[in-house]
Every structure is written in structure tokens, then in C-alpha cells.
N, C-alpha and C. Protein backbone atom coordinates (compact mmCIF):
# COMPACT_ATOMS: atom_id res chain seq x y z
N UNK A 1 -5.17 12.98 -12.59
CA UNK A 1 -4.39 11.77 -12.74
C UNK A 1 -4.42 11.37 -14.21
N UNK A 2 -3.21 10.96 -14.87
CA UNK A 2 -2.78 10.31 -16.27
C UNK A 2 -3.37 8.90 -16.26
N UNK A 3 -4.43 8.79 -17.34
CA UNK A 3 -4.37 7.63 -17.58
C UNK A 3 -4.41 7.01 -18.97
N UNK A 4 -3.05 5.74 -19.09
CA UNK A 4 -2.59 5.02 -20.14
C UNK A 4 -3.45 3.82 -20.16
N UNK A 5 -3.64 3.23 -21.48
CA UNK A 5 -3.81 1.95 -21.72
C UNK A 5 -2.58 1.16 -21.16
N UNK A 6 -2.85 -0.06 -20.71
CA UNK A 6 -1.74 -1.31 -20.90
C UNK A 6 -0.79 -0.59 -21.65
N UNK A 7 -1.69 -1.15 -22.93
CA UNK A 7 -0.52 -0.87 -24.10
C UNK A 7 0.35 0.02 -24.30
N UNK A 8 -0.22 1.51 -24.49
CA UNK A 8 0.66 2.65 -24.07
C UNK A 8 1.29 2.47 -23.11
N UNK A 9 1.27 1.97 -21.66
CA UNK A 9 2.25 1.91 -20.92
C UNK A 9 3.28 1.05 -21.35
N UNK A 10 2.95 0.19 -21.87
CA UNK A 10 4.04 -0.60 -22.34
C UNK A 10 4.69 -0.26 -23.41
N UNK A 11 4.30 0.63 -24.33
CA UNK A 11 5.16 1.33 -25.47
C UNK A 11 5.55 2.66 -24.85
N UNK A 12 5.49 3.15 -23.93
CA UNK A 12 5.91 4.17 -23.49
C UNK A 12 5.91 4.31 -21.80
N UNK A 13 6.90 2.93 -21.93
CA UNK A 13 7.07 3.19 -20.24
C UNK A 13 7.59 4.40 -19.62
N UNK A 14 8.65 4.87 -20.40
CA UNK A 14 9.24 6.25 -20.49
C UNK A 14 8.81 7.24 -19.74
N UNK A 15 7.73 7.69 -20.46
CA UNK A 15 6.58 8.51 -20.28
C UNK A 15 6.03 8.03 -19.24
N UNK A 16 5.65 7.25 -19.60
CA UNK A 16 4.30 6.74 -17.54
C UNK A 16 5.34 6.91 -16.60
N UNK A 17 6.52 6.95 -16.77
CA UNK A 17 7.75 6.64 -15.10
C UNK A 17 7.82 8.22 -15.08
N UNK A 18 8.21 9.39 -16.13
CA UNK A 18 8.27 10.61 -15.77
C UNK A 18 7.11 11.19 -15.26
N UNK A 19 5.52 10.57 -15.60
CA UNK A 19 4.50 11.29 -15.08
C UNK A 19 4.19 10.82 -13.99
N UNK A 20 4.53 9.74 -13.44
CA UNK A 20 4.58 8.47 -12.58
C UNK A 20 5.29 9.75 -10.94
N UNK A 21 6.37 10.61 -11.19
CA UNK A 21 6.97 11.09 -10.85
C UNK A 21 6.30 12.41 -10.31
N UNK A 22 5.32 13.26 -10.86
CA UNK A 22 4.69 13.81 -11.10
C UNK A 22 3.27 13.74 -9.61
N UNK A 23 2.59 12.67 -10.22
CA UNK A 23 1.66 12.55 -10.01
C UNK A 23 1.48 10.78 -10.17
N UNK A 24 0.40 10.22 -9.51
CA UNK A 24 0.15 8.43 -9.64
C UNK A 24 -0.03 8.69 -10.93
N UNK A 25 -0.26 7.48 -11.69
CA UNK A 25 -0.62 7.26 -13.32
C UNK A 25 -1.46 5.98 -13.10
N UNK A 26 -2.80 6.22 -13.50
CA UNK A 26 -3.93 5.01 -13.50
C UNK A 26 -3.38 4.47 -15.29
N UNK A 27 -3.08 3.01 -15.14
CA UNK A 27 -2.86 2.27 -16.05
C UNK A 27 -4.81 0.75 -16.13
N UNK A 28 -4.79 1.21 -17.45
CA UNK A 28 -6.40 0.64 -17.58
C UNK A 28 -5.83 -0.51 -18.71
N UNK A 29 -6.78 -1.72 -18.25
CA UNK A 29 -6.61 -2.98 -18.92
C UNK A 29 -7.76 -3.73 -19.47
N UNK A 30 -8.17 -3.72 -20.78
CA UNK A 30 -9.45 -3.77 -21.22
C UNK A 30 -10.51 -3.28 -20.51
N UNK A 31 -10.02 -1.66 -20.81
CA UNK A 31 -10.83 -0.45 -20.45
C UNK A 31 -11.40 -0.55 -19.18
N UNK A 32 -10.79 -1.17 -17.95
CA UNK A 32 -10.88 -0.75 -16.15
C UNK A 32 -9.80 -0.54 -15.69
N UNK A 33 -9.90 0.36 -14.89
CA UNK A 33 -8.76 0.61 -14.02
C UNK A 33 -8.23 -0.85 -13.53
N UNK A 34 -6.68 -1.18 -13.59
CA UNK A 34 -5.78 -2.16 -13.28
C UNK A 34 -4.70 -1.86 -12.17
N UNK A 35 -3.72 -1.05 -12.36
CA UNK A 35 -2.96 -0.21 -11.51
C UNK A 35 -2.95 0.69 -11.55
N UNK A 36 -2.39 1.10 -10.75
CA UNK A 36 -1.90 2.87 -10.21
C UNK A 36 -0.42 2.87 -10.29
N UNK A 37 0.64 3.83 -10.74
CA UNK A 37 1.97 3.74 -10.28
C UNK A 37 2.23 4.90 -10.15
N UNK A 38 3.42 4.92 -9.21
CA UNK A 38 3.41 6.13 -8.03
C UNK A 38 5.04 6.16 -8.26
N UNK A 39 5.76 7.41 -7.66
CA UNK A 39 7.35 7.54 -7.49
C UNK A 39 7.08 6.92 -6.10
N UNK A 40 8.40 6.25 -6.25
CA UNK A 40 8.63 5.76 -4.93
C UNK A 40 8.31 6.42 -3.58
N UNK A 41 8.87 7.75 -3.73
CA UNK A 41 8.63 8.51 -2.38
C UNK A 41 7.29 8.86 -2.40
N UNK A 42 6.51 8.74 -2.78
CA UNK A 42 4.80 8.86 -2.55
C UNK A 42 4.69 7.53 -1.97
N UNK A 43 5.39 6.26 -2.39
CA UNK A 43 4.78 5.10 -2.12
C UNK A 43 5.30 4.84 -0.65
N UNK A 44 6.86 4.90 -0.20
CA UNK A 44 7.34 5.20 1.18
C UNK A 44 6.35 6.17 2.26
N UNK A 45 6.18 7.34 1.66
CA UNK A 45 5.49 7.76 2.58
C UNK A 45 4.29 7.45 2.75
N UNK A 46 3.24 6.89 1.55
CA UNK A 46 2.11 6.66 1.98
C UNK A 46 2.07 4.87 2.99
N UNK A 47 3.08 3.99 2.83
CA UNK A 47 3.31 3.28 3.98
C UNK A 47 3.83 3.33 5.17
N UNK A 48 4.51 5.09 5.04
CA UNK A 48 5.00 5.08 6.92
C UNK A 48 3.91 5.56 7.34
N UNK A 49 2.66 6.37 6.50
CA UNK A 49 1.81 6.78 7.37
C UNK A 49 0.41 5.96 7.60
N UNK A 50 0.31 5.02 6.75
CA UNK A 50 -0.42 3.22 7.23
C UNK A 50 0.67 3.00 8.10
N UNK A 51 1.97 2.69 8.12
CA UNK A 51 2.12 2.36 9.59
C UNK A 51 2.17 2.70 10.55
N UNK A 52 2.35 3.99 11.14
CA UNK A 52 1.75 5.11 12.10
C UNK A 52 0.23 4.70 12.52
N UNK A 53 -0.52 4.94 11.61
CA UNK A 53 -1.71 4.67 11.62
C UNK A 53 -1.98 3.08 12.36
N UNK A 54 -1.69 2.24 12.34
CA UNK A 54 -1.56 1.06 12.40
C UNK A 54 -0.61 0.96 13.64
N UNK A 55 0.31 1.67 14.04
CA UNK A 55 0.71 1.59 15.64
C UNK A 55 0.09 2.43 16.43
N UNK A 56 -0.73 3.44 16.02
CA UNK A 56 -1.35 4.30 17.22
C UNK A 56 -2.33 3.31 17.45
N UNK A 57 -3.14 2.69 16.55
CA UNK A 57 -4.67 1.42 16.32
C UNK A 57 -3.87 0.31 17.92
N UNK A 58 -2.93 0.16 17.23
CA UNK A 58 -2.12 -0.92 18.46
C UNK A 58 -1.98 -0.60 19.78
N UNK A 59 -1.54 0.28 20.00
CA UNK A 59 -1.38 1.45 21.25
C UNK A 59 -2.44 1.77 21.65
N UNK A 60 -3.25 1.76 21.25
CA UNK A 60 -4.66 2.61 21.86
C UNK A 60 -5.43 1.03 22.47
N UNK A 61 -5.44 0.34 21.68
CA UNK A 61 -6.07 -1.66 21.71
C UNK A 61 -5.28 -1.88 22.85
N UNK A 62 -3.65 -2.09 22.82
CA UNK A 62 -3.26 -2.40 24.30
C UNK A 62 -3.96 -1.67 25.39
N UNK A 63 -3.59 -0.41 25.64
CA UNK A 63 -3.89 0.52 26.55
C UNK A 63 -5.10 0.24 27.28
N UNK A 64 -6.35 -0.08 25.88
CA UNK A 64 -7.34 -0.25 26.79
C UNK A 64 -7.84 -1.87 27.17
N UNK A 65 -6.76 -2.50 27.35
CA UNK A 65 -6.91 -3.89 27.80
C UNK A 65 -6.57 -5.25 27.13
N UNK A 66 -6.53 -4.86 25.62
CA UNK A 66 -6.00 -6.34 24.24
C UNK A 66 -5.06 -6.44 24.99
N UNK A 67 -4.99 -7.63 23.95
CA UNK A 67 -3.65 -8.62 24.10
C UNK A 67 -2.66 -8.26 23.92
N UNK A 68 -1.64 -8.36 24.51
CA UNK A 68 -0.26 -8.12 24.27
C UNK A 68 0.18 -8.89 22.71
N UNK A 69 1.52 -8.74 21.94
CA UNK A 69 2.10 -8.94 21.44
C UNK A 69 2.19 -10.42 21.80
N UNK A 70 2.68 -10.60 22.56
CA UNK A 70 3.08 -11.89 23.37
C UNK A 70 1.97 -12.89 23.60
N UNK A 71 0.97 -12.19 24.09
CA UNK A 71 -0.21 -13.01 24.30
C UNK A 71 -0.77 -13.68 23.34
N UNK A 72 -1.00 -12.36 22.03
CA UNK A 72 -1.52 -13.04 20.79
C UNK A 72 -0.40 -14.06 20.13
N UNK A 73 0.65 -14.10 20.23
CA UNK A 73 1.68 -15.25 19.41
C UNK A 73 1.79 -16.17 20.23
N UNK A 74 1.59 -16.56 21.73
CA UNK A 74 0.93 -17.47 22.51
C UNK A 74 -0.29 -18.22 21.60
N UNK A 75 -1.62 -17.52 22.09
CA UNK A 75 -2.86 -17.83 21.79
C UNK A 75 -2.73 -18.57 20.45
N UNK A 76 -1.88 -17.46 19.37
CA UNK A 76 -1.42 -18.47 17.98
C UNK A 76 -1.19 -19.82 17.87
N UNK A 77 0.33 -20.17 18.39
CA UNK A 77 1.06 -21.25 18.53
C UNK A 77 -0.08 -22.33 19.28
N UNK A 78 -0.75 -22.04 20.60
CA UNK A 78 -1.28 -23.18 21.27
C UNK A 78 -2.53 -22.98 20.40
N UNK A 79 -2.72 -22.37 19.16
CA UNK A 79 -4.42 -23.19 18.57
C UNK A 79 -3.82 -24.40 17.72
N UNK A 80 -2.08 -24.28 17.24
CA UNK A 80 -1.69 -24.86 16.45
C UNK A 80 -1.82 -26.67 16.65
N UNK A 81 -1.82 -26.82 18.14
CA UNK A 81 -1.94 -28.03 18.56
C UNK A 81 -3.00 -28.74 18.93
């Protein structure tokens, strides 16, 4: 993984978006890691597969007895009062 100062990223955004493309690019901000930037399609896919991940978690919780969808936005609303 590429890693720029702030600064360099900011004088050469250029560059960080083509390597960005590549591979993530760790951007460091008084010398610690700050961000990461990614091409989009790394960033799409690494959220369809947190959300996969995150509906099988759901699916498996119903199945074995949680709350419904419904139940929990119930339970929500009536703590509200």
C-alpha cells in the first residue's frame, strides 16, 4: 500500500486517484495514518459484502427466534413514550 503525506496528497491528488485505482492509498496526517482511499469499485464491493454479511447475521438471529423487523420498530416507537 502507497503512502502520501496530507500534503502530497494534496499537491498531487493526481497521483493518489491513479494509485488510488490500483490499490487503497494510506494518506498520513502529522505522521499517523488518517485515511485510506480506495477506487470506487473496491469500495462498492467491499459494502455489498458487509451487507451480505450483515443479512445472513439477520437471517440466522430471526431463524433462531429474534425479533422480527416489525417487532423491533414496535419495541422502538413504544420506548419513545
Amino acid at each position: 500500500m502507497k503512502t502520501f503525506t496530507a500534503t502530497e496528497a494534496k499537491n498531487k491528488l493526481g497521483a493518489v486517484m491513479d494509485s488510488a485505482l490500483v490499490e487503497p492509498v494510506m494518506i498520513e496526517k502529522s505522521g499517523r495514518n488518517s485515511v485510506v482511499i480506495m477506487a470506487a469499485s473496491e469500495y462498492e464491493r467491499l459494502t455489498a459484502m458487509e451487507d451480505a454479511y450483515w443479512g445472513a447475521r439477520a437471517a440466522r438471529a430471526e431463524a433462531a427466534g429474534f425479533a422480527t423487523p416489525d417487532e423491533v420498530t414496535k419495541l422502538i416507537e413504544d420506548a419513545g413514550d
